[in-house]
Protein backbone atom coordinates (compact mmCIF):
# COMPACT_ATOMS: atom_id res chain seq x y z
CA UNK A 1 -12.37 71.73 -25.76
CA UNK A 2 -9.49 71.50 -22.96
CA UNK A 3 -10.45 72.68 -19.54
CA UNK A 4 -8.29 73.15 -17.01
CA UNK A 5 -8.35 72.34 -13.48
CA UNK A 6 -6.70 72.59 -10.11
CA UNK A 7 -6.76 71.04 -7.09
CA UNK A 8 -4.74 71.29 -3.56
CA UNK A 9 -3.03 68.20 -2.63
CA UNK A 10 -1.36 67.53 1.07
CA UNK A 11 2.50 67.48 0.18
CA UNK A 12 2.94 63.96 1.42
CA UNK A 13 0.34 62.52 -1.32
CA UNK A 14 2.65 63.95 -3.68
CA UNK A 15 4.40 60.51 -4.51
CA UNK A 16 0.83 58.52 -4.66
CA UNK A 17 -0.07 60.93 -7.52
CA UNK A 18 2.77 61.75 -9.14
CA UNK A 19 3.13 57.88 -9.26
CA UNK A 20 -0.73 57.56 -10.19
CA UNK A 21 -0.67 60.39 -13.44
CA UNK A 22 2.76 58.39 -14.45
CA UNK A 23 1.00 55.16 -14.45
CA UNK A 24 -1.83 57.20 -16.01
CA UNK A 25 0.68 57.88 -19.14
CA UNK A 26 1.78 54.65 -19.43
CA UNK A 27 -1.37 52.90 -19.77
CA UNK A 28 -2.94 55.69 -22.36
CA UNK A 29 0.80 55.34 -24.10
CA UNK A 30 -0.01 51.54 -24.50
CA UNK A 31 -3.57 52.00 -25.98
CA UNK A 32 -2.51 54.59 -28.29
CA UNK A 33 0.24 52.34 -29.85
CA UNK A 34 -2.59 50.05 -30.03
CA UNK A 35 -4.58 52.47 -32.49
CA UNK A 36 -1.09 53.26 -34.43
CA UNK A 37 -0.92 49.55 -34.92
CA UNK A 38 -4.42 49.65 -36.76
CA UNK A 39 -3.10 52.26 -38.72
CA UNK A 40 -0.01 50.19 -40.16
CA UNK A 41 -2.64 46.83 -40.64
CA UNK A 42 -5.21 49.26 -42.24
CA UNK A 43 -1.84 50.23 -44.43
CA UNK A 44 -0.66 46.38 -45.05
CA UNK A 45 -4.54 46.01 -46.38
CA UNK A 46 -4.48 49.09 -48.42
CA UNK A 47 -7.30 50.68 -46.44
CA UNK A 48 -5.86 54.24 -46.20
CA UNK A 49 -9.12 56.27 -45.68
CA UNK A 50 -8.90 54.16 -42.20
CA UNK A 51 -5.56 54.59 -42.06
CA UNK A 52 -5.28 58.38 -42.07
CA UNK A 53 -8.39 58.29 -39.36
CA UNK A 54 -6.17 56.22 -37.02
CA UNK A 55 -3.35 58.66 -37.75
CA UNK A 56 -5.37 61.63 -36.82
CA UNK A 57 -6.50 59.79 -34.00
CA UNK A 58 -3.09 58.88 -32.98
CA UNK A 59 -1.93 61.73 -33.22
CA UNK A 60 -4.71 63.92 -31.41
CA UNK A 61 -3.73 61.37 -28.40
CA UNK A 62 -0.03 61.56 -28.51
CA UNK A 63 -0.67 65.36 -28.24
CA UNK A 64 -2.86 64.98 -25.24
CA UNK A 65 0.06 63.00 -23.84
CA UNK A 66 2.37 65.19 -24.37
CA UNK A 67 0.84 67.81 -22.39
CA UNK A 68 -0.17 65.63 -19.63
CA UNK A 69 3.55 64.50 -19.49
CA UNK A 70 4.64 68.06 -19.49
CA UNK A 71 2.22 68.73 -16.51
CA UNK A 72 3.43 65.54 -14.70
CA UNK A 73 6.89 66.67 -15.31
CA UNK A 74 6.84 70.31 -13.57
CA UNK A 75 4.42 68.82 -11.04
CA UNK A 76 7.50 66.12 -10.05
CA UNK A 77 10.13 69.06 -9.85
CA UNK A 78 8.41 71.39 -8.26
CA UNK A 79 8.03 68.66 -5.43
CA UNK A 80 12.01 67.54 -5.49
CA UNK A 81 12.44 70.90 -5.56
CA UNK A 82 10.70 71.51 -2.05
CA UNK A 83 12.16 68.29 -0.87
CA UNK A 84 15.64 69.25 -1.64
CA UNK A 85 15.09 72.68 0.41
CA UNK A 86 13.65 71.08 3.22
CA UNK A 87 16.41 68.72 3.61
CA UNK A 88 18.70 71.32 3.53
CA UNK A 89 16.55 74.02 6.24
CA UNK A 90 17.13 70.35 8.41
CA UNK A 91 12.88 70.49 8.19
CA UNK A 92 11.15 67.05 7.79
CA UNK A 93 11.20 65.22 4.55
CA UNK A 94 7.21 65.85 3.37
CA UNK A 95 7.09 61.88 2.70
CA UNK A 96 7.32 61.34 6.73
CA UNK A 97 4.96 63.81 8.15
CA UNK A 98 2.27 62.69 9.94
CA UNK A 99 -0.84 65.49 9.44
């Protein structure tokens, strides 16, 4: 079950978590290329019932990833988006406000 949730951020902590989810990625990236590597030694030992479990479970991940990617993606955007229009209004850059 996928739940969905929002919360308000201050537009200046933008970089800390779009920097934060990236890392995020990376590190649940790494782990799940970890479990795709005990599917190909559970393949090399002929162990395929294991095999197709860390396939499933490989997959079910990278598909989490994807969407988390997707989300970090528009998130990142939206933000260069609002930076690019405030540079050209002449307002502050959000990264140097002090609130």
């Amino acid at each position: 079950m996928r739940v969905t949730v929002q919360h308000t951020l201050k537009l200046e902590d933008m970089p800390n978590y779009i920097e934060a989810k990236i890392s995020e990625l990376s590190y649940r990236l790494d782990r799940t290329a970890q479990t795709l590597s005990g599917a190909v030694e559970d393949a090399k030992a002929q162990r395929y019932i294991n095999m197709s479990e860390l396939l499933d479970e490989t997959r079910q991940k990278l598909t989490m990833i994807d969407a988390n990617m997707s989300e970090i993606q528009s998130v990142s955007l939206s933000y260069e988006k609002i930076r690019i229009e405030q540079n050209l209004s002449g307002s502050p850059d959000p990264e140097n406000t002090n609130e």
